[in-house]
C-alpha atoms as a PDB file:
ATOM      1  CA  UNK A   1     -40.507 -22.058 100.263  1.00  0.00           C
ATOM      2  CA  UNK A   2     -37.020 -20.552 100.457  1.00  0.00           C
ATOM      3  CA  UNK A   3     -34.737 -21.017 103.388  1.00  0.00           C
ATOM      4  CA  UNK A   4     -33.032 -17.190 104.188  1.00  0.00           C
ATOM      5  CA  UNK A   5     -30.276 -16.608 106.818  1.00  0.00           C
ATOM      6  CA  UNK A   6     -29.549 -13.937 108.233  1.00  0.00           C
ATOM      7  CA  UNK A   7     -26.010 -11.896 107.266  1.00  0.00           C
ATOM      8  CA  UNK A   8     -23.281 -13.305 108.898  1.00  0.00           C
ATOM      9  CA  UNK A   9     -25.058 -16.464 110.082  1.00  0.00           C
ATOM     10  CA  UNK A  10     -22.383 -19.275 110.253  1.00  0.00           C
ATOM     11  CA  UNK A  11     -22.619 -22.823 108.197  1.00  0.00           C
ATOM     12  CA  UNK A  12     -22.130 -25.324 110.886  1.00  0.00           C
ATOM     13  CA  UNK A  13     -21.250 -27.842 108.739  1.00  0.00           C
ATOM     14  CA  UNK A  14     -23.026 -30.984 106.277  1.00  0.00           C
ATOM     15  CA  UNK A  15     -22.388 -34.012 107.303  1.00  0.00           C
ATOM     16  CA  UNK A  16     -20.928 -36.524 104.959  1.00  0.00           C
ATOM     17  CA  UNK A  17     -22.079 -40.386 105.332  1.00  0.00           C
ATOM     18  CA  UNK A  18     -18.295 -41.777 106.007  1.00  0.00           C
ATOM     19  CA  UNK A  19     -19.227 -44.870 103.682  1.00  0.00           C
ATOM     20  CA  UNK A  20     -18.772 -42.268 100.860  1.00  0.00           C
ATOM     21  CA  UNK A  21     -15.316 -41.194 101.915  1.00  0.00           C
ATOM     22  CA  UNK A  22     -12.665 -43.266 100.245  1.00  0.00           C
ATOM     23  CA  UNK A  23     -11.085 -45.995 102.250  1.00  0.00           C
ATOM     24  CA  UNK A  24      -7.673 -44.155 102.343  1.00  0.00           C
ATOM     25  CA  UNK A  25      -9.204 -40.963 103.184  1.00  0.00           C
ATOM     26  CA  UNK A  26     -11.411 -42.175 106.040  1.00  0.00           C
ATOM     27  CA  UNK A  27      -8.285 -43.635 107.768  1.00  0.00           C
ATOM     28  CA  UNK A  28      -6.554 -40.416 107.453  1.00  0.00           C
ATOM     29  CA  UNK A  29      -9.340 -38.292 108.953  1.00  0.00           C
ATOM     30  CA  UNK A  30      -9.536 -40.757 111.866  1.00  0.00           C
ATOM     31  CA  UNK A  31      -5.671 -41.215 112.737  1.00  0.00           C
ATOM     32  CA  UNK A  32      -4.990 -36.994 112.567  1.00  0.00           C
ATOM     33  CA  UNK A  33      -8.679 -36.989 114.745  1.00  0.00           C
ATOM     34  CA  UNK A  34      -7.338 -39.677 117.498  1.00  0.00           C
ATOM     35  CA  UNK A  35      -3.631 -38.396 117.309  1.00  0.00           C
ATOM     36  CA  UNK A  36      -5.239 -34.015 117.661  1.00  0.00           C
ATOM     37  CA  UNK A  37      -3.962 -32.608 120.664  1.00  0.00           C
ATOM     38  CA  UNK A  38      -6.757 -32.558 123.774  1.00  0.00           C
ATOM     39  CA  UNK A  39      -8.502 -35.163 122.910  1.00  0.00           C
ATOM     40  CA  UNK A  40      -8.914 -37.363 125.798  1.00  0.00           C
ATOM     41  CA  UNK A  41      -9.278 -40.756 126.075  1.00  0.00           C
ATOM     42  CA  UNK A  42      -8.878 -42.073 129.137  1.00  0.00           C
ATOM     43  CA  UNK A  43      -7.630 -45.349 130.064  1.00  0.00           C
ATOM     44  CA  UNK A  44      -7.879 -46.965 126.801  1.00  0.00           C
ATOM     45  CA  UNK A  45      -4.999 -49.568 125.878  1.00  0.00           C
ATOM     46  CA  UNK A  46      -3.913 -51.071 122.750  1.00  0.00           C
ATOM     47  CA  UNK A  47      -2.268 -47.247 121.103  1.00  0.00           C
ATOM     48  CA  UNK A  48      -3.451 -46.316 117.845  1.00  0.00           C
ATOM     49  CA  UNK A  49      -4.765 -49.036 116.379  1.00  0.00           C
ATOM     50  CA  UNK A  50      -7.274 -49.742 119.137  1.00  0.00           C
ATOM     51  CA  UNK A  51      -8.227 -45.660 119.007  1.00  0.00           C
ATOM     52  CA  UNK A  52      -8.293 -45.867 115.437  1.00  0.00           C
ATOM     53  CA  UNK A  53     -10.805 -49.144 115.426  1.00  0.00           C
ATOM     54  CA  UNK A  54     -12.857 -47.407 118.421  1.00  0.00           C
ATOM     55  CA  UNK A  55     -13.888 -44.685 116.470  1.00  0.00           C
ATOM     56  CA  UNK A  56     -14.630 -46.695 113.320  1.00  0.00           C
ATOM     57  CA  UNK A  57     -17.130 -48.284 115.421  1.00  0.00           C
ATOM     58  CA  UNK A  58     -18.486 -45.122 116.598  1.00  0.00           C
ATOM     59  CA  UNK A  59     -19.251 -44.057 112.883  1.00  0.00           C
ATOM     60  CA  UNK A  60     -20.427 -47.617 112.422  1.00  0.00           C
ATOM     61  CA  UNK A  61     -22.866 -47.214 115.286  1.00  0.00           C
ATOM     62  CA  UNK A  62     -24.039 -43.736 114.451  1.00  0.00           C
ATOM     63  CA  UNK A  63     -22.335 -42.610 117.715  1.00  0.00           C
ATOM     64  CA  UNK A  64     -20.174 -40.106 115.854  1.00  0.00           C
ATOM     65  CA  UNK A  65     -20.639 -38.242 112.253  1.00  0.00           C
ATOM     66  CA  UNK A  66     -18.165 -36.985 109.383  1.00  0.00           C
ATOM     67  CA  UNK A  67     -18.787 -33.454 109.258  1.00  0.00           C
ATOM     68  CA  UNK A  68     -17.271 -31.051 106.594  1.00  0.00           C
ATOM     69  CA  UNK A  69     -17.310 -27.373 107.276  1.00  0.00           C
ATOM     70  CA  UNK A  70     -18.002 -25.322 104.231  1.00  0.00           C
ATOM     71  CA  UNK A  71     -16.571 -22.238 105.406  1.00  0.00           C
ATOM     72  CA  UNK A  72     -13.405 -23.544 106.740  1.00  0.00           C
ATOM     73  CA  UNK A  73     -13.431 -26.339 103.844  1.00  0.00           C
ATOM     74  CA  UNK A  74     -12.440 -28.731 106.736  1.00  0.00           C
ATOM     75  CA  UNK A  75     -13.731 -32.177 107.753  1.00  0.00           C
ATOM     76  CA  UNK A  76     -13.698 -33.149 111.542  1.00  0.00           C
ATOM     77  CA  UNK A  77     -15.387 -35.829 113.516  1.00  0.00           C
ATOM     78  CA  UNK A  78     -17.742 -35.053 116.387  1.00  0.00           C
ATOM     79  CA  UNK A  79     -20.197 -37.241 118.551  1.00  0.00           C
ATOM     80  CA  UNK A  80     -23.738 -37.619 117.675  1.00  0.00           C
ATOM     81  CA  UNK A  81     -26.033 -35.634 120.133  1.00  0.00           C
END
């Protein structure tokens, strides 16, 4: 059986296990994702690093997901639902 979307149905995105990513790589996508402008995070102390370390967890945890968009060809972190 055959999966068919419609025309003009958008690709959300495939999520790509972060253990896969390169070490380098990973800590990119994580600093530009904690350092993005609106993200909000409250009253939580120790700068970067701690940010950084906080979300590292989160992938850890399965709290949040690597997701690459195919149509943008852009990878972005979001929170697990």
């Amino acid at each position: 059986m055959s999966e068919h979307k419609p025309v003009g149905s958008h690709e959300e995105g495939v999520e790509v296990p972060y253990e896969q990513l390169e070490e380098e790589t990973l800590q990119n996508l994580i600093k530009e994702f904690v350092t993005r402008d609106g993200n909000d995070w409250g009253n939580v102390d120790g700068g970067l690093e701690n940010k950084i370390a906080q979300v590292m967890q989160q992938l850890h945890n399965r709290q949040a997901n690597v997701v690459f968009d195919l149509q943008s060809q852009t990878a972005n972190i979001v929170t697990c639902r």
